[in-house]
N, C-alpha and C. Protein backbone atom coordinates (compact mmCIF):
# COMPACT_ATOMS: atom_id res chain seq x y z
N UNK A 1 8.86 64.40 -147.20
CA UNK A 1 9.16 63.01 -147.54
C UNK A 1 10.67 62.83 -147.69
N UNK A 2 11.02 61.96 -147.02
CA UNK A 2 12.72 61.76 -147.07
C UNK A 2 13.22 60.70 -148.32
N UNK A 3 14.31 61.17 -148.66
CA UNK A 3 14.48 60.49 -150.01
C UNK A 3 15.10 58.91 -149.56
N UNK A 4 15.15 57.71 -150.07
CA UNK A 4 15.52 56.85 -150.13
C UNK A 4 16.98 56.28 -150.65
N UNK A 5 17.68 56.29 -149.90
CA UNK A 5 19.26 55.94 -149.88
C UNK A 5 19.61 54.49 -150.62
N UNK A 6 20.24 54.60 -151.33
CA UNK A 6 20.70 52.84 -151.83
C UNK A 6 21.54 52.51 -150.83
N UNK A 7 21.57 51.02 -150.70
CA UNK A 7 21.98 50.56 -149.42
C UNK A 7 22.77 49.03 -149.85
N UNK A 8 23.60 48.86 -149.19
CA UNK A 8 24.39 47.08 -149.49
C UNK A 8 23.81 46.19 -148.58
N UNK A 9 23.33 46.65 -147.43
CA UNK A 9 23.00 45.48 -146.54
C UNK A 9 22.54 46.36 -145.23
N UNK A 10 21.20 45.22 -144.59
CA UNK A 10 20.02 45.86 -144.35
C UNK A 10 20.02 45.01 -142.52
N UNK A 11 20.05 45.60 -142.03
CA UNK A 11 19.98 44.95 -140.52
C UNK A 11 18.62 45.03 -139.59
N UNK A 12 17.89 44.39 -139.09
CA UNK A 12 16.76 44.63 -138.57
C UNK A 12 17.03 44.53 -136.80
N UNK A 13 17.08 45.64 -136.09
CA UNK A 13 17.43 45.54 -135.13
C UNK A 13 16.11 45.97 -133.84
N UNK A 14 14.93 45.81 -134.81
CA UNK A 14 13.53 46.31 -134.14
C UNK A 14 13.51 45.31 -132.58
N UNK A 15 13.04 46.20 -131.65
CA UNK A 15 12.72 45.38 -130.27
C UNK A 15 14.42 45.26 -129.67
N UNK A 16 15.48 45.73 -130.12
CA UNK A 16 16.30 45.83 -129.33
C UNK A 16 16.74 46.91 -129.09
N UNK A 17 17.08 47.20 -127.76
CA UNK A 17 17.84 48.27 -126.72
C UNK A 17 19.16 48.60 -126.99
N UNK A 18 19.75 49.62 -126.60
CA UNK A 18 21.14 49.98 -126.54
C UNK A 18 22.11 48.81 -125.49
N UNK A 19 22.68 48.25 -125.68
CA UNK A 19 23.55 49.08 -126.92
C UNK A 19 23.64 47.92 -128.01
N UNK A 20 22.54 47.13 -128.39
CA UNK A 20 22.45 45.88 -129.15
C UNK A 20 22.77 46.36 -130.32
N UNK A 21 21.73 47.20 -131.31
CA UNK A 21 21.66 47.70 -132.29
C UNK A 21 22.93 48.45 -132.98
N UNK A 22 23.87 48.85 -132.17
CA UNK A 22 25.27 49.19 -132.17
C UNK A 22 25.98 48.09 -132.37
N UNK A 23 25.99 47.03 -131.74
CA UNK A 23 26.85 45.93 -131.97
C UNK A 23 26.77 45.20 -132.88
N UNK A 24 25.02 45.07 -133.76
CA UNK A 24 24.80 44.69 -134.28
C UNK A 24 25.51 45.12 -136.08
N UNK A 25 25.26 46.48 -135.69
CA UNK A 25 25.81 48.00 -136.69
C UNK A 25 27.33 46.96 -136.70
N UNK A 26 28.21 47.27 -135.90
CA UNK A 26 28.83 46.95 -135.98
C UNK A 26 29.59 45.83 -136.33
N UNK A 27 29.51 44.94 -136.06
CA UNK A 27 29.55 42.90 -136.83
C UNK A 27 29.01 43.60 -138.03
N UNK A 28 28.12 43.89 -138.15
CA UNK A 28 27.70 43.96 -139.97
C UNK A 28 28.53 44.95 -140.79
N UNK A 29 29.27 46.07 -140.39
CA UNK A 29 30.22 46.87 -141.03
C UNK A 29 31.38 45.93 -141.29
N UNK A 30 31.91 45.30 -140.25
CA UNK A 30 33.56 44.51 -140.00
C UNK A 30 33.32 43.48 -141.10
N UNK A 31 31.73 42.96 -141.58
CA UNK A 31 31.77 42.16 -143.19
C UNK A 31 31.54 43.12 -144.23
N UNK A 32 31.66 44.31 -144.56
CA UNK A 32 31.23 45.61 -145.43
C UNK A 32 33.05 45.89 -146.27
N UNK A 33 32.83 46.05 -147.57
CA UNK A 33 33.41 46.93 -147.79
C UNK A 33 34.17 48.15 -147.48
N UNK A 34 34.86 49.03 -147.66
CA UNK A 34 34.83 50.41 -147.51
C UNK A 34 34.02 50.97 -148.35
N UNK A 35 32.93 51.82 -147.95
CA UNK A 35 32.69 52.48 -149.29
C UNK A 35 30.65 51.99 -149.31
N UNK A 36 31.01 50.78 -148.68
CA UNK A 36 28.92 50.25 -148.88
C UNK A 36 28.24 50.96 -148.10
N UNK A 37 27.08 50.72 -147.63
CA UNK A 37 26.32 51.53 -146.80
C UNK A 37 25.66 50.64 -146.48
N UNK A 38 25.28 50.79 -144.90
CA UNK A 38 23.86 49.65 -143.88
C UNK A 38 23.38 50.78 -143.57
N UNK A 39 21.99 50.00 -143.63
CA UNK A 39 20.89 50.32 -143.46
C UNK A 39 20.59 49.81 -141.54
N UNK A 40 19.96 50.58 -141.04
CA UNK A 40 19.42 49.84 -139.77
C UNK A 40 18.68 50.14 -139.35
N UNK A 41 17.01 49.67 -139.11
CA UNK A 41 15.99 49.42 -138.78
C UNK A 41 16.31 49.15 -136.88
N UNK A 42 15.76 49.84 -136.15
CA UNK A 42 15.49 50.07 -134.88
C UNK A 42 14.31 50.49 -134.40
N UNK A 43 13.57 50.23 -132.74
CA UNK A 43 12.87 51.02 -132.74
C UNK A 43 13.13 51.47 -131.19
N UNK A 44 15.04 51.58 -130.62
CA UNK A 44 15.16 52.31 -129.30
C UNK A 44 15.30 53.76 -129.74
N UNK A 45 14.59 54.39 -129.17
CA UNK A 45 14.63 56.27 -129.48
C UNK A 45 15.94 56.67 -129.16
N UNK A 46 16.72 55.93 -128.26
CA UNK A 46 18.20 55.67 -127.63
C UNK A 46 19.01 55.87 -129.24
N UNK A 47 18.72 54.99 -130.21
CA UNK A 47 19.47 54.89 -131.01
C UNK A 47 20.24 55.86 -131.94
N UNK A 48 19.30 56.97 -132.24
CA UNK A 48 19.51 58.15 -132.85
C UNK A 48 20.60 58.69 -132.37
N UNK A 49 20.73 58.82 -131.11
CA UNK A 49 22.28 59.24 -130.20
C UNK A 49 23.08 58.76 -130.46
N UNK A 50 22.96 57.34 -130.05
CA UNK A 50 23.82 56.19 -130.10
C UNK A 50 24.64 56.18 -131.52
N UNK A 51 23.65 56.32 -132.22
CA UNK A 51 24.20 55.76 -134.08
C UNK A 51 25.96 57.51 -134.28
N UNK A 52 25.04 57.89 -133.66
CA UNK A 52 25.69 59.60 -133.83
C UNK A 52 26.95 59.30 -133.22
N UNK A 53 27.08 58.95 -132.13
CA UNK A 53 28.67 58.70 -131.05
C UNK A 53 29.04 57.90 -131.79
N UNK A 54 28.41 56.58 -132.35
CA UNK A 54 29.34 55.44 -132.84
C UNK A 54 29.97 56.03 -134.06
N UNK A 55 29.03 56.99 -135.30
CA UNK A 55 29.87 57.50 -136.28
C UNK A 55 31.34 58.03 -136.24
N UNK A 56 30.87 59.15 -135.11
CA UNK A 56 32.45 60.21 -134.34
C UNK A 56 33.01 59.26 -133.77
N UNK A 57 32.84 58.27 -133.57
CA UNK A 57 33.85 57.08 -132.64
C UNK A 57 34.63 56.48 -133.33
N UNK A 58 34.02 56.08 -134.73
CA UNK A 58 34.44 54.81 -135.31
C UNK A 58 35.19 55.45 -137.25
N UNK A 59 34.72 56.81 -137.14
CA UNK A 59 35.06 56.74 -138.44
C UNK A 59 34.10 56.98 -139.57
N UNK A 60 33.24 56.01 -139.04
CA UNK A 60 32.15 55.51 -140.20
C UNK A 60 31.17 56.79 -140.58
N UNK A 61 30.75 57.23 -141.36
CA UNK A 61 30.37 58.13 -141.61
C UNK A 61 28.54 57.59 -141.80
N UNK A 62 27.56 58.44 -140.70
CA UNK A 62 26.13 59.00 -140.82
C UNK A 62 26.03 59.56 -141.98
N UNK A 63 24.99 58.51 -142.89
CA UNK A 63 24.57 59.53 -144.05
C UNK A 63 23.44 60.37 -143.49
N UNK A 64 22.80 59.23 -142.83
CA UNK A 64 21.45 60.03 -142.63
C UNK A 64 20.36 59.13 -141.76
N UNK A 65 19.53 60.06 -140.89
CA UNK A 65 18.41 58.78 -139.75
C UNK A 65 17.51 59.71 -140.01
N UNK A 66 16.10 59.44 -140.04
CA UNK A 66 15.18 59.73 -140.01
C UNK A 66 14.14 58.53 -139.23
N UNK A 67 12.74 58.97 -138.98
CA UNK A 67 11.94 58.11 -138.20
C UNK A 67 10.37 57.85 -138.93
N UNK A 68 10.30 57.02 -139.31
CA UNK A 68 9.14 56.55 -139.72
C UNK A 68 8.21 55.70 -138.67
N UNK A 69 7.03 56.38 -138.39
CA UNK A 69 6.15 56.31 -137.27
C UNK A 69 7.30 56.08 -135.86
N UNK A 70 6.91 54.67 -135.43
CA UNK A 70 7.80 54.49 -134.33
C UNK A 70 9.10 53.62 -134.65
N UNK A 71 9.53 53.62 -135.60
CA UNK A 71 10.92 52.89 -136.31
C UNK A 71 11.69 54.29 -136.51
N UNK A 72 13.52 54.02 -136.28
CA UNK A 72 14.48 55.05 -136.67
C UNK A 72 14.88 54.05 -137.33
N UNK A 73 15.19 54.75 -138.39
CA UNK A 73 16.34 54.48 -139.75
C UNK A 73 17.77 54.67 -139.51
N UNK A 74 18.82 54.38 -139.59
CA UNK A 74 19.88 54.93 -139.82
C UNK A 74 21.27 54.48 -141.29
N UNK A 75 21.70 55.14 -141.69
CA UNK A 75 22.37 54.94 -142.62
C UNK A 75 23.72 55.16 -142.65
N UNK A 76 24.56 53.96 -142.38
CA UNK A 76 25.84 54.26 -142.29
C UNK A 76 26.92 53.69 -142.90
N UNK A 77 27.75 54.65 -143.59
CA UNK A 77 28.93 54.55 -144.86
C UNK A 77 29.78 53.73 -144.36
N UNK A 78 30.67 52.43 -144.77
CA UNK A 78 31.64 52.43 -144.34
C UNK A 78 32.74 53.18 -144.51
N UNK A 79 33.90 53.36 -143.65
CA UNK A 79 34.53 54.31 -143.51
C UNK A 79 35.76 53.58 -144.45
């Protein structure tokens, strides 16, 4: 059972493809703090990669993705 992360703000990016869910990640960090954490609800299997390059790309630090049934989670710090 994966533990549950506190989170500032929660994005639902279910039924979209790469590289939506990224852009989406993204617009929602550029209103974030340094320091909050999003949450993002997906369900491209693409994304898990994706979330990973955008971290090493951008700074922003992966707390953590896991997958519940056919939904990926991802959790990312602002940087």
């Amino acid at each position: 059972m994966q533990q549950t992360l506190l989170f500032d703000k929660e994005i639902d990016a279910r039924g979209l493809n790469c590289p939506l869910p990224v852009l989406r990640a993204k617009k929602a960090l550029a209103d974030m703090a340094s320091g909050q954490v999003l949450k993002i609800v997906a369900t491209d299997p693409g994304s898990i990669r994706d979330f990973q390059a955008f971290a090493r790309q951008t700074g922003n630090q992966l707390l953590a993705q896991h997958t519940v049934e056919r939904e990926f989670v991802h959790y990312l710090k602002r940087r």
